[in-house]
Protein backbone atom coordinates (compact mmCIF):
# COMPACT_ATOMS: atom_id res chain seq x y z
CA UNK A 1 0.00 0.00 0.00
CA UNK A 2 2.88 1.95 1.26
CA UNK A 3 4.63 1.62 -2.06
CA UNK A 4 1.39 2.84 -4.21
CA UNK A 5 0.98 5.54 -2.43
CA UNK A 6 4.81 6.42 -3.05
CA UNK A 7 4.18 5.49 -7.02
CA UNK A 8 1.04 8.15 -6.43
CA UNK A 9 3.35 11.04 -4.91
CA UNK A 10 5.83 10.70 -7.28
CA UNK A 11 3.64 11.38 -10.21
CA UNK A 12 1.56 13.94 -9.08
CA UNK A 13 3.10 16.01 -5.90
CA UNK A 14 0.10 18.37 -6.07
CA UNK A 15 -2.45 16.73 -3.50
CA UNK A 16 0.65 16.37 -0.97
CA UNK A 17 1.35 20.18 -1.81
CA UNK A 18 -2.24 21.16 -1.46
CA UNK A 19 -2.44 19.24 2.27
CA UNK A 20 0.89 20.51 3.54
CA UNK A 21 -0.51 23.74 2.33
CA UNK A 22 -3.78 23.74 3.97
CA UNK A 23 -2.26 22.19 6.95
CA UNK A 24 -0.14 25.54 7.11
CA UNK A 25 -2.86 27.28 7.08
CA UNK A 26 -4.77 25.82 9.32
CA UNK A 27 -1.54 25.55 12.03
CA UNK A 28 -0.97 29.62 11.22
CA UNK A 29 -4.75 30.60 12.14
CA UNK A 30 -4.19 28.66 15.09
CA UNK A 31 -1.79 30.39 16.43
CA UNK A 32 -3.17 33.73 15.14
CA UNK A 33 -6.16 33.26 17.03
CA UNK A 34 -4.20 32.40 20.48
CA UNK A 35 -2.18 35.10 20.26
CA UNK A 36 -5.67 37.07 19.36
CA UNK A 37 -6.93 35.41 22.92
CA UNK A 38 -4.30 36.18 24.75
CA UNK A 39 -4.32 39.50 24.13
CA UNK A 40 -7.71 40.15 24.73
CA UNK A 41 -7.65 38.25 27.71
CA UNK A 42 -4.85 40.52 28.73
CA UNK A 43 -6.98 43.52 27.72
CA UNK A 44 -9.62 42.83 30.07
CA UNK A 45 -7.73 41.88 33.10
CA UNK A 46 -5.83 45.61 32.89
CA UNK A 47 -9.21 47.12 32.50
CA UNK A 48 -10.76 44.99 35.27
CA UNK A 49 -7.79 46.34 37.50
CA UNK A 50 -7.94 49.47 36.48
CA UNK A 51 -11.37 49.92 37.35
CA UNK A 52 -10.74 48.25 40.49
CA UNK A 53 -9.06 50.49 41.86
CA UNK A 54 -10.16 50.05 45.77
CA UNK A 55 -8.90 46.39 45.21
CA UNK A 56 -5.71 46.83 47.19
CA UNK A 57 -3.77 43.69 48.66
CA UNK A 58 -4.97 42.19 52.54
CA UNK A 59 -1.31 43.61 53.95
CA UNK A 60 -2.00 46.80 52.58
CA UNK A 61 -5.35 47.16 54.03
CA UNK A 62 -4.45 45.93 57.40
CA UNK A 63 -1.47 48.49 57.76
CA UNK A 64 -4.36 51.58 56.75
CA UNK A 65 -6.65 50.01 59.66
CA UNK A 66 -3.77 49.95 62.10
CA UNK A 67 -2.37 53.50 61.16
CA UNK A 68 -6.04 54.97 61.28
CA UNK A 69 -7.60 55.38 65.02
């Protein structure tokens, strides 16, 4: 079987061409569209912190309670 697809790829290259191709493409959205997440994902947590600002860390907040009588 092995050997008629060989016989098959040496006479025609396109189809191989044609998948490697698409599987290129495919493979490059991929990784478009990760990098696409990832930044938006990045996006939104800066925006959620910076409209959190009262959000401040537990340390932080028990030093103000202890400095304020």
């Amino acid at each position: 079987m092995s050997t008629l697809l060989w016989s098959l790829a040496k006479e025609n290259p396109w189809p191989g061409l044609a998948l490697a191709s698409l599987n290129l493409v495919v493979a490059l959205s991929l990784v478009g569209l990760s990098l696409l997440l990832g930044v938006a994902i990045s996006l939104v947590a800066w925006l959620h912190a910076f409209v959190d600002r009262e959000a401040v860390p537990i340390k932080r907040q028990a030093q103000q309670r202890r400095a304020t009588p």
